[in-house]
Protein backbone atom coordinates (compact mmCIF):
# COMPACT_ATOMS: atom_id res chain seq x y z
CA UNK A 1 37.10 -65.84 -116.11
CA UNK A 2 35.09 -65.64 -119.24
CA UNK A 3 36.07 -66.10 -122.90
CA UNK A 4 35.96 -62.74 -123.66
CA UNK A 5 38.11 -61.52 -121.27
CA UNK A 6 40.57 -63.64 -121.88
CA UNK A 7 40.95 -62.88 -125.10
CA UNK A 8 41.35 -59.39 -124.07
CA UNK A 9 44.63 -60.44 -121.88
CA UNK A 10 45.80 -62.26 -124.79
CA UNK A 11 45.63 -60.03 -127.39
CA UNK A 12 47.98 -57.21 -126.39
CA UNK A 13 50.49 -59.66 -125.16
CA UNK A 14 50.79 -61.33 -128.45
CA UNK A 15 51.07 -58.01 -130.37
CA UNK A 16 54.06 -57.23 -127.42
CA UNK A 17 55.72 -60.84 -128.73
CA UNK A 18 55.22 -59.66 -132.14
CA UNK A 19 56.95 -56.36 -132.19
CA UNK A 20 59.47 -58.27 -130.11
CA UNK A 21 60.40 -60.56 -132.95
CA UNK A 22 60.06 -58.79 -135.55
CA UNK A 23 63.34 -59.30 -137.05
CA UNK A 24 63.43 -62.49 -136.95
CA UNK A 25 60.20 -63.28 -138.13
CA UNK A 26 61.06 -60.68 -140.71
CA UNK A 27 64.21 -62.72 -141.76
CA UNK A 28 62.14 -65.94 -141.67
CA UNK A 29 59.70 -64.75 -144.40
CA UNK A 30 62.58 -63.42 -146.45
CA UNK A 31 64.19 -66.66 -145.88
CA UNK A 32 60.88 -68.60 -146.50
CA UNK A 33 60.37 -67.01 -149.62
CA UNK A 34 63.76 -67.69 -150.96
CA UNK A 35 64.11 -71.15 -150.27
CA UNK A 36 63.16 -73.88 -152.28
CA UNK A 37 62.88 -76.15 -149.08
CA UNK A 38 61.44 -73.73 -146.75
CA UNK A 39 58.90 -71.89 -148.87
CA UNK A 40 55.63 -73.73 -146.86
CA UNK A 41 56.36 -71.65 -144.13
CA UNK A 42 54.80 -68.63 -145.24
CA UNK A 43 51.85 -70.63 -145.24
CA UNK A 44 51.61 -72.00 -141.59
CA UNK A 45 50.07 -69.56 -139.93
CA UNK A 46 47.30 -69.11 -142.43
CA UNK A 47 46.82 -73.05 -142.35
CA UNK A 48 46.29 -72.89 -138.14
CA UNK A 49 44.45 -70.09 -138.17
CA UNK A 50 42.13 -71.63 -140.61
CA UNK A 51 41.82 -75.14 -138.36
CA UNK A 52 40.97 -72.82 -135.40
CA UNK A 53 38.60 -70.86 -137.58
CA UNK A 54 37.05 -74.30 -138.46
CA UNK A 55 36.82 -75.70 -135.71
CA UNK A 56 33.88 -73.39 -133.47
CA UNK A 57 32.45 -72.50 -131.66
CA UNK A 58 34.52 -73.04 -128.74
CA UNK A 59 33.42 -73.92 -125.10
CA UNK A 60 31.30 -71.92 -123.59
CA UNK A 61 32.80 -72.83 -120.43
CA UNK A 62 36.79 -72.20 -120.66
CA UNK A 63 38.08 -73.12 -117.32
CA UNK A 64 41.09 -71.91 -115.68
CA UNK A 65 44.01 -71.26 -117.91
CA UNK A 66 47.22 -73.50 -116.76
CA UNK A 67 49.46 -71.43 -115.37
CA UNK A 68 52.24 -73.88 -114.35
CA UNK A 69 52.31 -75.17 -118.59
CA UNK A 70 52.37 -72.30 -119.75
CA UNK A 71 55.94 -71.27 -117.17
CA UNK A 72 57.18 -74.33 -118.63
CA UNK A 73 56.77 -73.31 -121.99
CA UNK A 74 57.49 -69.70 -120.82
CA UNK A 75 61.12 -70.23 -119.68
CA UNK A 76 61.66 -72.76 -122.51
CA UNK A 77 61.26 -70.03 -124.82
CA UNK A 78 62.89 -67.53 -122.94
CA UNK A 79 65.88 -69.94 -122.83
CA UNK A 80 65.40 -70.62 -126.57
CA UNK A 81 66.10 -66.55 -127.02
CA UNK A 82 68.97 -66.65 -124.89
CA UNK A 83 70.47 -69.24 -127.21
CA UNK A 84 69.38 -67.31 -130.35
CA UNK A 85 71.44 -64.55 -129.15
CA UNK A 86 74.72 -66.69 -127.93
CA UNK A 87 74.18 -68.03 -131.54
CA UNK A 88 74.43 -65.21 -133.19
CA UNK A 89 78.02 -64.46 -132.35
CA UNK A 90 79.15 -68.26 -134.13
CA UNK A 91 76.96 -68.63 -137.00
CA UNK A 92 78.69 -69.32 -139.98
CA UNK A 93 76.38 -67.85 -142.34
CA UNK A 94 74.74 -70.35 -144.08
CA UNK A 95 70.80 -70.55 -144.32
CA UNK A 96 68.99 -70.94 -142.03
CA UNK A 97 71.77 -70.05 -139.33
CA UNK A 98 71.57 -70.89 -135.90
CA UNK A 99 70.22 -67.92 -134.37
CA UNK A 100 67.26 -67.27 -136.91
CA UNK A 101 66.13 -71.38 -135.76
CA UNK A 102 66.37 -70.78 -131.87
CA UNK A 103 64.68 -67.23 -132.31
CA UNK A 104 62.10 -68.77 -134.45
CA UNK A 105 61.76 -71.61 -131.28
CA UNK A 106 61.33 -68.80 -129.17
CA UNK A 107 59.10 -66.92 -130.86
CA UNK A 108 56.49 -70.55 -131.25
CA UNK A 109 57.23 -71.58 -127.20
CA UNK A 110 56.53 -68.17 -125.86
CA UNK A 111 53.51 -68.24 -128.18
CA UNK A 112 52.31 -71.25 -126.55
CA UNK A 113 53.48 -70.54 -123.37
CA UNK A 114 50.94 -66.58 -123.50
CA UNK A 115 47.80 -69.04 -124.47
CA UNK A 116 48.49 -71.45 -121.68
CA UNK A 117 48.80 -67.86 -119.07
CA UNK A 118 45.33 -65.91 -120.65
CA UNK A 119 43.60 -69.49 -122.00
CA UNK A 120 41.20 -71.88 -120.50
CA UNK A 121 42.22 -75.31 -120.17
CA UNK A 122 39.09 -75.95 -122.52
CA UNK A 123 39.89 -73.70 -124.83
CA UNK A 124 43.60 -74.41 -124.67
CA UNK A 125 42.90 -78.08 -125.39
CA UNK A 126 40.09 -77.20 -128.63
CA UNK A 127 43.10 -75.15 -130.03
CA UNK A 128 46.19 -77.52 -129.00
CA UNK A 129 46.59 -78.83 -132.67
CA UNK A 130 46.54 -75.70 -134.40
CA UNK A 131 48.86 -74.03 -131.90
CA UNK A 132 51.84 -77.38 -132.06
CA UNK A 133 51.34 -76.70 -135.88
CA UNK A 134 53.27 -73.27 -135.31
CA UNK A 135 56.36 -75.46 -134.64
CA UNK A 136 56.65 -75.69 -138.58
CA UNK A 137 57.28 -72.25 -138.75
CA UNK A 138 60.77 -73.47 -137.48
CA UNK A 139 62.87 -73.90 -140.40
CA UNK A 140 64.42 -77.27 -140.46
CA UNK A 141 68.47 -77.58 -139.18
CA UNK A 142 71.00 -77.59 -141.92
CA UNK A 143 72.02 -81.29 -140.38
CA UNK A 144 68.84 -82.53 -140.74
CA UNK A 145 67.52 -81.29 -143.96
CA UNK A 146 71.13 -83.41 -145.41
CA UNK A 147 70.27 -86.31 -143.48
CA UNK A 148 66.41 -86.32 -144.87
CA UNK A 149 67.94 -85.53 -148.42
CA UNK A 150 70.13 -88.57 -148.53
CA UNK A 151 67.45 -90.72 -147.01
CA UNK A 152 65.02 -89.94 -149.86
CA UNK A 153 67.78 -89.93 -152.11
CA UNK A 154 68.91 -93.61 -151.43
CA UNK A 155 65.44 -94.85 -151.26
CA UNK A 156 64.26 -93.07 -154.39
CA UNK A 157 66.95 -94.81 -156.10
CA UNK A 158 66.02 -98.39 -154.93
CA UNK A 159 62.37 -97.60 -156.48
CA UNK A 160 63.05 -96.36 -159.25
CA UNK A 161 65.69 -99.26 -160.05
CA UNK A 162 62.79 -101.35 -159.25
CA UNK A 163 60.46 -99.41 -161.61
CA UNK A 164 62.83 -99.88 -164.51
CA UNK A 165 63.17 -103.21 -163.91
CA UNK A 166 59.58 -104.30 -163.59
CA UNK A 167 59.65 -102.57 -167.64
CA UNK A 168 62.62 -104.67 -168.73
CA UNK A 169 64.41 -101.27 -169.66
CA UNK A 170 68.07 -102.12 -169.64
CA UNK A 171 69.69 -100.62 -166.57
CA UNK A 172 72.83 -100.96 -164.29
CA UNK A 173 73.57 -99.80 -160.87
CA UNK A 174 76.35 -97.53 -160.36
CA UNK A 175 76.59 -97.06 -156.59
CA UNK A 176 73.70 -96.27 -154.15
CA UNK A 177 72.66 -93.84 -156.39
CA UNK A 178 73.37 -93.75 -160.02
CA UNK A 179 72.24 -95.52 -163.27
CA UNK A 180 73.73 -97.08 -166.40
CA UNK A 181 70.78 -96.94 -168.94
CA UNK A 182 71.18 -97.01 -172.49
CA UNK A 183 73.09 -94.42 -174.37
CA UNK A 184 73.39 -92.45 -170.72
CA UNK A 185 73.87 -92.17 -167.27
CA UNK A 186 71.43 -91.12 -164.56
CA UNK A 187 72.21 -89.87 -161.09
CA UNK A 188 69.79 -88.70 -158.32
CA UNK A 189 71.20 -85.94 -157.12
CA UNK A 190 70.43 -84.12 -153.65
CA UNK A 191 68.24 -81.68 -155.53
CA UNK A 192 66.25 -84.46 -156.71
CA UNK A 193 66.01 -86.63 -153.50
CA UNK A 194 62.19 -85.09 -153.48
CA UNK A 195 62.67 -83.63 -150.06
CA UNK A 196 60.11 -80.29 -150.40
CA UNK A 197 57.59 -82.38 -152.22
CA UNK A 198 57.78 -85.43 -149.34
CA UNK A 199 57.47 -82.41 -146.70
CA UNK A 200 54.53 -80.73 -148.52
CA UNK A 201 53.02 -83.81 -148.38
CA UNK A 202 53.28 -84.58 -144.71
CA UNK A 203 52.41 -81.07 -143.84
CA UNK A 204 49.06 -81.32 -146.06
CA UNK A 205 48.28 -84.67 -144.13
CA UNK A 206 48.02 -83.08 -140.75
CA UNK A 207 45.56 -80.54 -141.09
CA UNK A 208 43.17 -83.06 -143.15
CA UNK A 209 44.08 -85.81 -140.60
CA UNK A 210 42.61 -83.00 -137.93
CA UNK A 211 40.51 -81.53 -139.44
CA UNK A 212 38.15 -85.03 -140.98
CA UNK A 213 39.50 -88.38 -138.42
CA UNK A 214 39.35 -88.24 -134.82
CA UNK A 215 41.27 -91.17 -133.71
CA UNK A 216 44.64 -90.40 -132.89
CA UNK A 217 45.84 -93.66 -134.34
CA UNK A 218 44.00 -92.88 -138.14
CA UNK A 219 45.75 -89.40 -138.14
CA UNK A 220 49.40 -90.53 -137.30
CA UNK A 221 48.56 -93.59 -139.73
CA UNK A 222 48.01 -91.19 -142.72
CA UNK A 223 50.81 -88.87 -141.93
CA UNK A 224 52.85 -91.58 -141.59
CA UNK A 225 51.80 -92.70 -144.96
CA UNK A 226 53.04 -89.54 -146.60
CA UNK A 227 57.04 -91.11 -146.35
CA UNK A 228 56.61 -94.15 -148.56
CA UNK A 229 53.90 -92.40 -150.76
CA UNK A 230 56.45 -89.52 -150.93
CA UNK A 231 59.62 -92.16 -151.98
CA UNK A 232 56.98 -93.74 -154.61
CA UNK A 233 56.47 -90.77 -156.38
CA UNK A 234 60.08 -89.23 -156.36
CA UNK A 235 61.17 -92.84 -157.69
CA UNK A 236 57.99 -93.09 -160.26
CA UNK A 237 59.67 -89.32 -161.05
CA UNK A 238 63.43 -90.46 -162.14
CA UNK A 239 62.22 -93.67 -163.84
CA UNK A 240 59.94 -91.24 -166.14
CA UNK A 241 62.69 -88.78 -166.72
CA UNK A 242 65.20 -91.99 -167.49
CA UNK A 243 62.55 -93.05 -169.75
CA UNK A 244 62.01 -90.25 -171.85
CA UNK A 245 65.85 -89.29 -171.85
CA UNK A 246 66.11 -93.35 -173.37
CA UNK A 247 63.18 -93.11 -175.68
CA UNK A 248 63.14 -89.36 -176.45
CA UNK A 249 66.69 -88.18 -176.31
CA UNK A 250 69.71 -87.19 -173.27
CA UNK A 251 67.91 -83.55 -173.62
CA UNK A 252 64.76 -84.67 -171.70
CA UNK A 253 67.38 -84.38 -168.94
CA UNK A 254 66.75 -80.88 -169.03
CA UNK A 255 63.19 -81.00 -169.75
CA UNK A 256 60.16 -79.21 -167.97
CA UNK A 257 59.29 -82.83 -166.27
CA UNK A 258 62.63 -82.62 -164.80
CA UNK A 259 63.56 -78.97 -164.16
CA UNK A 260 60.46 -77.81 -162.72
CA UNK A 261 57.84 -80.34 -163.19
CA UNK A 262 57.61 -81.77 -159.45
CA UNK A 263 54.17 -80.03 -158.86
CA UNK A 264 53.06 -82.55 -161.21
CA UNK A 265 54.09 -85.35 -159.40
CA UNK A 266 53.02 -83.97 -156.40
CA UNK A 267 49.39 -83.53 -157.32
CA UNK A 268 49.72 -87.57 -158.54
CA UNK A 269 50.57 -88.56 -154.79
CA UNK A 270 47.51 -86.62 -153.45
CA UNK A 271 45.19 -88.83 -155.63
CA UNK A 272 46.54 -92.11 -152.96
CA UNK A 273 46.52 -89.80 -149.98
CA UNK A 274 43.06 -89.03 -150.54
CA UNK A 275 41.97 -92.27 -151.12
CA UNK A 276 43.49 -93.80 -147.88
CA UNK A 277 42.15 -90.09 -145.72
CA UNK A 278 38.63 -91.67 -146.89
CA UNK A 279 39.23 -94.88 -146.20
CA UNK A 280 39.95 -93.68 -142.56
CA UNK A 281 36.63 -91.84 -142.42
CA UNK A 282 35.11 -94.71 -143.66
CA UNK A 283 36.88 -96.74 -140.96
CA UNK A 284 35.44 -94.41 -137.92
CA UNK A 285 31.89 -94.65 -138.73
CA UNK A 286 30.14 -95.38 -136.15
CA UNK A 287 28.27 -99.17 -136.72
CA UNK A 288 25.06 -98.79 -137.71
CA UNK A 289 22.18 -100.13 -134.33
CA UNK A 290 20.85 -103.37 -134.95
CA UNK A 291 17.56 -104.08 -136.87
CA UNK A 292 15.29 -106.20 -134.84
CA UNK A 293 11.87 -107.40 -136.36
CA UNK A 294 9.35 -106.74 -133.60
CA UNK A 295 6.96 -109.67 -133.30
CA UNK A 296 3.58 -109.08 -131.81
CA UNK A 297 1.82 -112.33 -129.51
């Protein structure tokens, strides 16, 4: 089976899954694009289509697609829509419910599961990365996103107590997560635990970490790297607001820097993550051959 006729399989049986889903996929973007958390997902599929895009040509040579994957992905996606539907009936409302996260599961395993049926195993394994990168179109469980938020929240607050400190600026703790500074007191609060900025991050390390290292090792290392780079910045961020509400005035508290000024701590943290991405490269070089000095008898 060549290439081209693959793609010929595949392509009407996507556009079948597409008008299948889409509602949900409808409700995602709506979702997406009114979320503070959740607004990266709009951007997902334009960030794998542009590693696949990148990343030709592709074998010459697909191979045989494999079929028995692709079942297994198959009928965990059609189980995934099953659940979406049983969901539906107990949701409680509250974004993202239930049944939008299964049907969005669905819609990325049965995805998978047609380019395992119509694709190579070469080509299936050139595009594996790109296609697992649809899994972020999944929006993040209500549970989870609260356990993430109080993670960065409590570790935000440890660094930035230590940032204060290391300036001698008068401070006391007040629980896990509050501060007694002069003339005021300072709180993280969930909405500043950092969370979308830390998840930006991560997501903007896998593509690079695909797209410039090939050890698997050096990618996970600098996605991995994104979670304390992430709780650096978010606590570098509350010891500069508790800074300028101590040397300015309690109004910085409703500053620019602290209603809407994250961008510009996110942009800081991509100065380190680029650093340590060429590091990596500079890491996987391959040694340069020995110089021998020929010596004629």
């Amino acid at each position: 089976m060549t290439a081209s006729s693959q793609t010929r399989g595949l392509a009407p049986a996507i556009g079948v899954l597409l008008l299948a889903f889409a509602w949900p996929l409808y409700r995602l973007t709506r979702f997406a694009l009114g979320s503070d958390l959740c607004s990266y997902i709009v951007l997902v599929p334009l960030i794998g289509l542009g590693m696949v895009w990148l990343k030709r040509p592709f074998p010459a040579s697909p191979g045989t697609p494999n079929r028995r994957l692709a079942v297994v992905l198959l009928a965990a996606g059609a189980v995934a829509s099953v659940a979406s539907g049983l969901a539906a009936f107990s949701d409680a409302g509250g974004p993202p419910s239930n049944s939008l996260v299964l049907a969005v599961l669905a819609f990325c395993l049965l995805f998978a599961g047609l380019g395992g049926w119509f694709l190579g195993r070469r080509t299936l394994r050139a595009i594996a990365f790109p296609l697992g990168f649809l899994i972020f179109l999944v929006p993040p469980p209500v549970g989870l996103a609260r356990a993430l938020e109080t993670f960065l929240q409590r570790t935000s607050a440890v660094v930035a107590y230590a940032f204060f400190d290391w300036t001698d600026m008068p401070v006391l703790r007040r629980g896990a997560l509050g501060f007694q500074l002069p003339g005021m007191n300072l709180e993280v609060a969930p909405q500043c635990s950092g969370l979308h900025s830390s998840l930006a991050l991560f997501i903007v390390s896998l593509p690079a970490g695909y797209l410039f290292l090939r050890s698997p090792w050096r990618r996970a290392a600098l996605s991995l790297a994104t979670i304390p780079l992430g709780i650096v910045r978010n606590g570098f961020r509350i010891f500069t607001i508790g800074e300028l509400c101590v040397r300015i005035g309690p109004q910085m508290i409703n500053s620019y820097i602290h209603r809407t000024g994250g961008w510009i701590f996110f942009l800081l943290s991509l100065g380190p993550l680029f650093v340590l991405l060429l590091l990596l490269m500079y890491a996987e070089r391959p040694a340069a051959p020995p110089k021998f000095n020929l010596v004629r008898i």
